[in-house]
C-alpha atoms as a PDB file:
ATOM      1  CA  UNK A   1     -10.265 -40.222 -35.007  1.00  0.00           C
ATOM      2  CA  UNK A   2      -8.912 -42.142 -31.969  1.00  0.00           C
ATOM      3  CA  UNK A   3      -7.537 -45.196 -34.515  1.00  0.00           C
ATOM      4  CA  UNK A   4      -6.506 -42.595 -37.328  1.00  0.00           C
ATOM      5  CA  UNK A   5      -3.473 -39.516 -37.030  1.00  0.00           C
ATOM      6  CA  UNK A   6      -2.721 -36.748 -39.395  1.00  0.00           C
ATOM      7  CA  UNK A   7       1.361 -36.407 -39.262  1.00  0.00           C
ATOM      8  CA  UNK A   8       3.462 -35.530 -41.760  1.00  0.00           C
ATOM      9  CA  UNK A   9       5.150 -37.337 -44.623  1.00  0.00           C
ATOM     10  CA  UNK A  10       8.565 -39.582 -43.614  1.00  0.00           C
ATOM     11  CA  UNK A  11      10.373 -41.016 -46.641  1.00  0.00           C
ATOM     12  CA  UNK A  12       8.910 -44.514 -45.997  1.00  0.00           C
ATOM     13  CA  UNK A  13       5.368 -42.959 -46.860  1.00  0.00           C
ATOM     14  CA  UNK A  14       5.964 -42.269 -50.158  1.00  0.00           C
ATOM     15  CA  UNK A  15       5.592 -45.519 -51.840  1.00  0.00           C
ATOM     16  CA  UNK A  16       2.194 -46.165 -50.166  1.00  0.00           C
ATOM     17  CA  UNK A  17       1.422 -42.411 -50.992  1.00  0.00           C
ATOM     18  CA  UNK A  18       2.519 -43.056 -54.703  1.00  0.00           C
ATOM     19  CA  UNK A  19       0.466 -46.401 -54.706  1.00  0.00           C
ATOM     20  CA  UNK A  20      -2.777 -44.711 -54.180  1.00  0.00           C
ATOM     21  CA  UNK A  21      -2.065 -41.949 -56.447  1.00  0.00           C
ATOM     22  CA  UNK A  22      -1.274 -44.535 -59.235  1.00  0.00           C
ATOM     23  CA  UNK A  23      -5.026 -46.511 -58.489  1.00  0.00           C
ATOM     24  CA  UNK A  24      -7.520 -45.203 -60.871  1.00  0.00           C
ATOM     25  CA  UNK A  25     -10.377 -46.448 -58.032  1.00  0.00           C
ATOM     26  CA  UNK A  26      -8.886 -43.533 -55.772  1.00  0.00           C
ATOM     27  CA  UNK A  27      -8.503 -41.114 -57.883  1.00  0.00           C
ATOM     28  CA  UNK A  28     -11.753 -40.665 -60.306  1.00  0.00           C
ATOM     29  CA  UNK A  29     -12.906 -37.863 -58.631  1.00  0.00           C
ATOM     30  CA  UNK A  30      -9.672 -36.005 -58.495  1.00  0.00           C
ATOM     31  CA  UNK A  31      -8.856 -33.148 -61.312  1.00  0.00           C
ATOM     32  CA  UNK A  32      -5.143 -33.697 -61.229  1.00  0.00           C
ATOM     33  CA  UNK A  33      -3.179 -36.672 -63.055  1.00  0.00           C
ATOM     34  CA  UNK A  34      -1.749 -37.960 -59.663  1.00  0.00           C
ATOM     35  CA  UNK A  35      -0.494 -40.978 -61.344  1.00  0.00           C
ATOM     36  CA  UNK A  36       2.070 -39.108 -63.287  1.00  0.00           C
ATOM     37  CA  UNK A  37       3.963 -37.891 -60.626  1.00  0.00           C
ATOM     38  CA  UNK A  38       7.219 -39.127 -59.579  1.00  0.00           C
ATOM     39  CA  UNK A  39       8.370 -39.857 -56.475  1.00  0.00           C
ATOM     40  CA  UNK A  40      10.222 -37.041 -56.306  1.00  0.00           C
ATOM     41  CA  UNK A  41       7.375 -35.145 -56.876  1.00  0.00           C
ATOM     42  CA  UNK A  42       5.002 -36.477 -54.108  1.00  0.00           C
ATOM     43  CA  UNK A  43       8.170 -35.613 -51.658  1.00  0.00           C
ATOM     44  CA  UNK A  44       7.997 -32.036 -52.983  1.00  0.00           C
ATOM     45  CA  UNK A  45       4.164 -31.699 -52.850  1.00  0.00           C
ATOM     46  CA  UNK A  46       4.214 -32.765 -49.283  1.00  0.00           C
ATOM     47  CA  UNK A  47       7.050 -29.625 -48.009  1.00  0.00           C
ATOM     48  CA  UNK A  48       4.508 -27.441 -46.398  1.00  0.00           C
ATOM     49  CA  UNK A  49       3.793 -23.634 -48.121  1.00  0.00           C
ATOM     50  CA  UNK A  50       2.103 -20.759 -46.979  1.00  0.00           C
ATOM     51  CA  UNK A  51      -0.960 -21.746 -49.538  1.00  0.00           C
ATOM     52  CA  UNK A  52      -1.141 -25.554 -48.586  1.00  0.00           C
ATOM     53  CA  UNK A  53       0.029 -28.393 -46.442  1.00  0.00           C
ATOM     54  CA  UNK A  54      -0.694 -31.905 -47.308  1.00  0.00           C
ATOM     55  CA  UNK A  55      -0.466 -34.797 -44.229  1.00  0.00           C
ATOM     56  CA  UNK A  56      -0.189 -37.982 -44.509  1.00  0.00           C
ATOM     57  CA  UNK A  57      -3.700 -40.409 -42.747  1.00  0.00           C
ATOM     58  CA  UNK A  58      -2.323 -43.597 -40.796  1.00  0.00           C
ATOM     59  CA  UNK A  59      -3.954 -45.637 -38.574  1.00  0.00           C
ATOM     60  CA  UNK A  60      -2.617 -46.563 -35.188  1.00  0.00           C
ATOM     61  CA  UNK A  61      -0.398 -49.327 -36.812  1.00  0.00           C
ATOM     62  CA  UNK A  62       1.164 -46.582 -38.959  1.00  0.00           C
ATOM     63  CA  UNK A  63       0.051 -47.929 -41.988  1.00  0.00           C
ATOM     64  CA  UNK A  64      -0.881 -45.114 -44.672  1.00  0.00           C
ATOM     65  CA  UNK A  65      -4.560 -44.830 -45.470  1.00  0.00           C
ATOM     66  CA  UNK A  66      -4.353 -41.913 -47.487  1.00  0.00           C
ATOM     67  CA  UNK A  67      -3.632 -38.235 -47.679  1.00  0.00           C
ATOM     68  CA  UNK A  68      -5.265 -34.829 -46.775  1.00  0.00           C
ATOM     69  CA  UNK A  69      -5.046 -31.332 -48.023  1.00  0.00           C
ATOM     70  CA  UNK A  70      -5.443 -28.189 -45.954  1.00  0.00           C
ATOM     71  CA  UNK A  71      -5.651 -25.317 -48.745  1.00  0.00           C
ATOM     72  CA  UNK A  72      -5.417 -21.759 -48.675  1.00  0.00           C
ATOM     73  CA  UNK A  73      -8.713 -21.046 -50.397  1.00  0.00           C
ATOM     74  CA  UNK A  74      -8.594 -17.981 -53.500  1.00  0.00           C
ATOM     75  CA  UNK A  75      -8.578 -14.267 -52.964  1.00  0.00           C
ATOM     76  CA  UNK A  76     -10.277 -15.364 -49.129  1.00  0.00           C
ATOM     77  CA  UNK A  77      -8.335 -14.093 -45.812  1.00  0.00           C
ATOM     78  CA  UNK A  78      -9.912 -16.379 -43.088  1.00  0.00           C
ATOM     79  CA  UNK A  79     -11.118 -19.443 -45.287  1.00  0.00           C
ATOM     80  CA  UNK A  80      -9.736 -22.809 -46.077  1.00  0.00           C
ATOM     81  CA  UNK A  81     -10.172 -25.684 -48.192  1.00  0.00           C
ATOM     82  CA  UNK A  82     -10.027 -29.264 -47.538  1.00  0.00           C
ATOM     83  CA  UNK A  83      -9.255 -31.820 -49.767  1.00  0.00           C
ATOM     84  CA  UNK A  84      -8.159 -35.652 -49.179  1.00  0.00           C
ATOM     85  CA  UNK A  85      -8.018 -39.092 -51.089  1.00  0.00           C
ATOM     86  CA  UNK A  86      -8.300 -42.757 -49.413  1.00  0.00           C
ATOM     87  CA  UNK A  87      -6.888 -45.646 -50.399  1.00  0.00           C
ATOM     88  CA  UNK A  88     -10.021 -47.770 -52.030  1.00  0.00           C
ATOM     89  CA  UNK A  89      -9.743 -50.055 -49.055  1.00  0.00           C
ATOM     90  CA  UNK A  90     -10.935 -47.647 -47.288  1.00  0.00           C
ATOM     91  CA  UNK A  91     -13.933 -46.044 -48.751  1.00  0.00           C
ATOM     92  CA  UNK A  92     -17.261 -46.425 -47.287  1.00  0.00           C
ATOM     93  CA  UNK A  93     -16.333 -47.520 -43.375  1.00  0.00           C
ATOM     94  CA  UNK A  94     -16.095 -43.671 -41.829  1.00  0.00           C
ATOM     95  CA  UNK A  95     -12.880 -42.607 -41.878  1.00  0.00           C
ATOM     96  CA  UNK A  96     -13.558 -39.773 -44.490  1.00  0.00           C
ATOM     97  CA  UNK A  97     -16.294 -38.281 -41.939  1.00  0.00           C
ATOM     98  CA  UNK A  98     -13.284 -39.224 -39.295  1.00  0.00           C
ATOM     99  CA  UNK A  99     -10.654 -37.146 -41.067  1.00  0.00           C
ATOM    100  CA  UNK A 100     -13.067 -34.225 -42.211  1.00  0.00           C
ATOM    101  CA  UNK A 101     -13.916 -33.712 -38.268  1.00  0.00           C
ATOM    102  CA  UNK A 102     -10.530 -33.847 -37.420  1.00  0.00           C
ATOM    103  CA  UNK A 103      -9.317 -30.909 -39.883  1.00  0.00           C
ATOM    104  CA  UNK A 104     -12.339 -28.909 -39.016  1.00  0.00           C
ATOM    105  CA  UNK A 105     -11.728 -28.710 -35.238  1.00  0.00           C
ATOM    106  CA  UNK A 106      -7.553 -28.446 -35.853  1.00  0.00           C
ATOM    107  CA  UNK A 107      -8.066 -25.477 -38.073  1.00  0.00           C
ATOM    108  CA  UNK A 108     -10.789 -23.829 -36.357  1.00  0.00           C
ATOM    109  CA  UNK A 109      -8.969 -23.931 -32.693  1.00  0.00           C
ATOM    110  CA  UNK A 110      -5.803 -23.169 -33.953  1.00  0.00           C
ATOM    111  CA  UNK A 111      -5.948 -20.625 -36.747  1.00  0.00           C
ATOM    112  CA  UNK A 112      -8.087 -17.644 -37.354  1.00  0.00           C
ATOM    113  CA  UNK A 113     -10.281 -19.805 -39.774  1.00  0.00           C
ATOM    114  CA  UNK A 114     -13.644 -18.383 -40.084  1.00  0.00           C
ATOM    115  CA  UNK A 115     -14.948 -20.732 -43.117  1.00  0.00           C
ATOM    116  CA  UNK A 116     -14.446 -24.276 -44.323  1.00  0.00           C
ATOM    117  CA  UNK A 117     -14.995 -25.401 -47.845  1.00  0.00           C
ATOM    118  CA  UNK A 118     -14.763 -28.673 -49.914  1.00  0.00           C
ATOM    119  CA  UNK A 119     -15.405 -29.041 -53.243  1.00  0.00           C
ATOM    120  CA  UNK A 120     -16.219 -31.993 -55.127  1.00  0.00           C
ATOM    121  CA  UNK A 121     -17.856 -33.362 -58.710  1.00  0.00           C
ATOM    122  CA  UNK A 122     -21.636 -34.030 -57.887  1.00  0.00           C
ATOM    123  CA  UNK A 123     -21.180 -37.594 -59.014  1.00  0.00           C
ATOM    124  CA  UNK A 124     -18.713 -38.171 -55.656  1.00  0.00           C
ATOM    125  CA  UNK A 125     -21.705 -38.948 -53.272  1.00  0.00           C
ATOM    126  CA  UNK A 126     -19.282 -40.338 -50.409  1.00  0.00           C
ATOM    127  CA  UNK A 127     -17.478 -37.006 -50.396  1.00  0.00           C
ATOM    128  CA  UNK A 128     -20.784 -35.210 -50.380  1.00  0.00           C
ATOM    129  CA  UNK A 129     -22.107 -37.620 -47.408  1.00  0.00           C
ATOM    130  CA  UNK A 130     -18.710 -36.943 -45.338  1.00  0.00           C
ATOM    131  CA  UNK A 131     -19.292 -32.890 -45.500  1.00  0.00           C
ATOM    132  CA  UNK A 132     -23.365 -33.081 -45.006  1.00  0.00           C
ATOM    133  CA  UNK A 133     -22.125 -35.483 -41.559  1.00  0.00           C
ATOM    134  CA  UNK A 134     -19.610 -32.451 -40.235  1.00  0.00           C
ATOM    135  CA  UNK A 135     -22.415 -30.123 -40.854  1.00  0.00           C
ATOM    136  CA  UNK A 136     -21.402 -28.832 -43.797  1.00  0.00           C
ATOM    137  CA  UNK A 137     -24.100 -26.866 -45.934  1.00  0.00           C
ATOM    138  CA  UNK A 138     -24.631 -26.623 -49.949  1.00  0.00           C
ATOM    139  CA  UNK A 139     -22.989 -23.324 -50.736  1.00  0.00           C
ATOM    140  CA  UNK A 140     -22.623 -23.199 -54.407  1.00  0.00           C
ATOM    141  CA  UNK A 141     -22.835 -25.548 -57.674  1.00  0.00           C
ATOM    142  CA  UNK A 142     -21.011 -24.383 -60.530  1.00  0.00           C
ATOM    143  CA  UNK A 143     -20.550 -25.869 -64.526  1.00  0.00           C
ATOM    144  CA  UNK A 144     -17.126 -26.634 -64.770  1.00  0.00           C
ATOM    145  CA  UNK A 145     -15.680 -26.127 -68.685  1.00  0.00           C
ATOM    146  CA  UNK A 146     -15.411 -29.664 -68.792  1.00  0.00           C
ATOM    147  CA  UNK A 147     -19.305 -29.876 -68.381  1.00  0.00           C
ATOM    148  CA  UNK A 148     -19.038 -31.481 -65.062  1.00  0.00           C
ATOM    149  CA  UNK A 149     -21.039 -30.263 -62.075  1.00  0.00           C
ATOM    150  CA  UNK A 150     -19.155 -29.201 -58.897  1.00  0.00           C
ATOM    151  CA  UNK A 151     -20.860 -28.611 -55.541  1.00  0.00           C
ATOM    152  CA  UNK A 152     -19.187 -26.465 -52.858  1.00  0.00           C
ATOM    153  CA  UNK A 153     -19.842 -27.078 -49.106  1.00  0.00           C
ATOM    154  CA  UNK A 154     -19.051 -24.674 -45.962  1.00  0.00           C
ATOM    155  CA  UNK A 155     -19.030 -24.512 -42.787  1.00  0.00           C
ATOM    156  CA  UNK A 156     -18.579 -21.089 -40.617  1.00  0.00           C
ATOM    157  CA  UNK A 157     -17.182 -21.268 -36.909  1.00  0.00           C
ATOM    158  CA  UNK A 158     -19.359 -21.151 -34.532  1.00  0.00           C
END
């Protein structure tokens, strides 16, 4: 993580933010229609809630890479949810298994996390490689009503 920062959104972000949304490559293992939003919308998405904050991934020449999620996860006290999406560019060179690390140890030293979770469709084999690198384990894999297949990884604090 030493060439990569998690910070939050300035408005000179959002265009690179609203580029990746709008690639089909980036986003064909996301549920949402990112590419509809606005940028408006992205702005809004990114004001941090009780239930979720969203951060923007740079590297150290402050260009945007991507984004990542840090959810409250359903009806759970003490566990959270990670999501994120990199620019195409990207994929494939370690900087998933980079930002995953980095959200696991920011959460788990500085909240009362107990769990981590990320979900993803069983066809998104780099997302499932990132999690099984942090030490995540198989917890669950549901049939979605869309017929797709969604695995669930965790990891507890130590």
């Amino acid at each position: 993580m030493d060439n990569l920062k998690l910070c939050s959104i300035i408005e000179s972000d959002l265009m690179s933010i609203e580029s990746i949304y709008k690639e089909p490559k980036n986003t064909r293992f996301i549920p949402s229609n990112l590419s509809e939003l606005s940028l408006e919308q992205i702005k809004d998405s990114f004001i941090k809630i009780p239930s979720r904050e969203l951060l923007v991934i740079k590297d150290n020449l402050g260009n945007v890479l991507g984004q990542a999620g840090i959810y409250k996860y359903p009806d759970s006290e003490h566990t959270l949810e990670f999501g994120y999406i990199l620019d195409y560019p990207y994929h494939n060179k370690g900087f998933g298994t980079s930002i995953l690390a980095h959200l696991i140890k920011r959460v788990f030293t500085s909240t009362p996390t107990k769990m981590v979770i990320c979900r993803m469709y069983q066809e998104n084999k780099g997302s499932e490689r990132i999690c099984i690198k942090n030490n995540m384990q198989l917890q669950a894999t549901d049939i979605l009503e869309d017929g797709r297949v969604r695995l669930t990884y965790a990891l507890k604090k130590q």
